[in-house]
Protein backbone atom coordinates (compact mmCIF):
# COMPACT_ATOMS: atom_id res chain seq x y z
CA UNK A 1 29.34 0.79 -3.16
CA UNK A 2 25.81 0.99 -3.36
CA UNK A 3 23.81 3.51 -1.08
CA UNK A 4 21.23 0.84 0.01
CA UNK A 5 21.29 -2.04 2.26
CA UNK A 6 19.80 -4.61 0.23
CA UNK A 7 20.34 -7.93 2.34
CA UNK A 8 17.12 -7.60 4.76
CA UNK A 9 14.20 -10.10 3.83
CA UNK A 10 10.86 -9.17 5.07
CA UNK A 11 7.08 -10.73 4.07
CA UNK A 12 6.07 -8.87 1.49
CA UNK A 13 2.62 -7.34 -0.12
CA UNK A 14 1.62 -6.92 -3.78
CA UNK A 15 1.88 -3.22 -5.55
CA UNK A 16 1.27 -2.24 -9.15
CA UNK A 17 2.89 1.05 -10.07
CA UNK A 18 3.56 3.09 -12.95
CA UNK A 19 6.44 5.30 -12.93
CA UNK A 20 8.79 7.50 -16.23
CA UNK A 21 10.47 5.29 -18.38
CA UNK A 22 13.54 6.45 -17.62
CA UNK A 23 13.41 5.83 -13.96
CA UNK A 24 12.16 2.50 -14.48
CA UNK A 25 15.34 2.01 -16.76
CA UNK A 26 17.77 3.42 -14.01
CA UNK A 27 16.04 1.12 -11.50
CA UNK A 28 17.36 -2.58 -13.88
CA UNK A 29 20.81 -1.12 -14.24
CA UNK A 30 21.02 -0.13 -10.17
CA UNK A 31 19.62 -3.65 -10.23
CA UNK A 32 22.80 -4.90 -12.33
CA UNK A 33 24.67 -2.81 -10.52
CA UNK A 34 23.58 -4.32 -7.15
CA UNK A 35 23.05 -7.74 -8.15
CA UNK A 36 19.82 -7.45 -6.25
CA UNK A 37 16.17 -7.54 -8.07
CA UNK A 38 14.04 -4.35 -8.50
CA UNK A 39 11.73 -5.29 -5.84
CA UNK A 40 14.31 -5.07 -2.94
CA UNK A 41 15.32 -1.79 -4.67
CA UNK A 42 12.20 -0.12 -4.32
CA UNK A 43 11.86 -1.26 -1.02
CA UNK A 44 14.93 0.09 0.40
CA UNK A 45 14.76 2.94 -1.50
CA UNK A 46 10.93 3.73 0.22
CA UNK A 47 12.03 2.31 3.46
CA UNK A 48 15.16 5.21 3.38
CA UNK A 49 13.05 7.50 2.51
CA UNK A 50 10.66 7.61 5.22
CA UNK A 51 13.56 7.02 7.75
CA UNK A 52 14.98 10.11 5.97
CA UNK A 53 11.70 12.62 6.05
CA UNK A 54 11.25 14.51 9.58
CA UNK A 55 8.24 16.00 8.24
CA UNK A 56 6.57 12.79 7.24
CA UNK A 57 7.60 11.33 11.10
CA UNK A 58 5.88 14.49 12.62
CA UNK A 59 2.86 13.85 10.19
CA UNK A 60 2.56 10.30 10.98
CA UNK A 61 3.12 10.57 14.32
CA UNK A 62 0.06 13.35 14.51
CA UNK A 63 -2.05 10.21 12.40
CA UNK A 64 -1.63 8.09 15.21
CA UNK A 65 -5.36 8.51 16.87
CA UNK A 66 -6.92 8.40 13.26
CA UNK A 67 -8.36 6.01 11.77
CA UNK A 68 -6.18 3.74 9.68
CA UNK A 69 -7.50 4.44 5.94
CA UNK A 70 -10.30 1.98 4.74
CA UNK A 71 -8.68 -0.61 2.15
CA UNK A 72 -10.30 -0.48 -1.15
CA UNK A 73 -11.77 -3.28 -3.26
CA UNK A 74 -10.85 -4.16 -6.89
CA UNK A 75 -13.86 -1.12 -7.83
CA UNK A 76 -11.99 1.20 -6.32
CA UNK A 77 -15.07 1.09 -3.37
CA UNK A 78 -14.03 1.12 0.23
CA UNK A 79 -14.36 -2.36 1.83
CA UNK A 80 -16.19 -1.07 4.82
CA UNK A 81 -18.88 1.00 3.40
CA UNK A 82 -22.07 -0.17 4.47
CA UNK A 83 -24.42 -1.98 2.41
CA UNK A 84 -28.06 -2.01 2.61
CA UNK A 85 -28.93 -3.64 5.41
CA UNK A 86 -32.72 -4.84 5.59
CA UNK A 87 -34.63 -2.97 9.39
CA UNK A 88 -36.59 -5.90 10.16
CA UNK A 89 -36.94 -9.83 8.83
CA UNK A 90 -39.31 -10.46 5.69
CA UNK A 91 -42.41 -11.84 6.84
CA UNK A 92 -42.64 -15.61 5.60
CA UNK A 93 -43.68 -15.94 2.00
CA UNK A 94 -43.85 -12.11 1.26
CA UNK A 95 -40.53 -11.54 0.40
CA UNK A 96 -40.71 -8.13 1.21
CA UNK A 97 -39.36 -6.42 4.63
CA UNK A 98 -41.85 -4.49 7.11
């Protein structure tokens, strides 16, 4: 019987990971083995682990009045960092800023 509950559907989000060969293996035959597909798998197998971690609930649970961390574009640049932002208007026809 497997260890995981693999039956609950949630909306999901896109990851790309890279992880040992031979894990990846062991992850398409607990897929066989659980007639359920890899990405279910992982996401029990995360989902268990947080439940699991006291440490990471007292962590998180200190993270609360922070900041959530900024997403990142494509670059690898946070999406919030400010730009250049021009002080004043151009004046017409100069195309420069005052």
């Amino acid at each position: 019987m497997p260890i995981l509950k693999l039956t609950h559907k949630v909306q999901k989000s896109g990851l790309t990971v890279k992880i040992a060969s031979a894990v990846l293996d062991d992850l398409k035959r607990y897929s066989e083995y659980t007639n359920a597909g890899t990405n279910e798998i992982v996401q029990q197998a995360l989902a268990y682990v947080f439940e699991k971690d006291g440490q990471f609930h007292k962590w998180k649970e200190q993270q609360v009045s922070v900041a959530p961390p900024a997403k990142a574009k494509p670059s690898g640049m946070p999406i919030d960092k400010p730009g250049v932002v021009p002080t004043s208007k151009p004046h017409p026809g100069s195309g420069i800023a005052s």
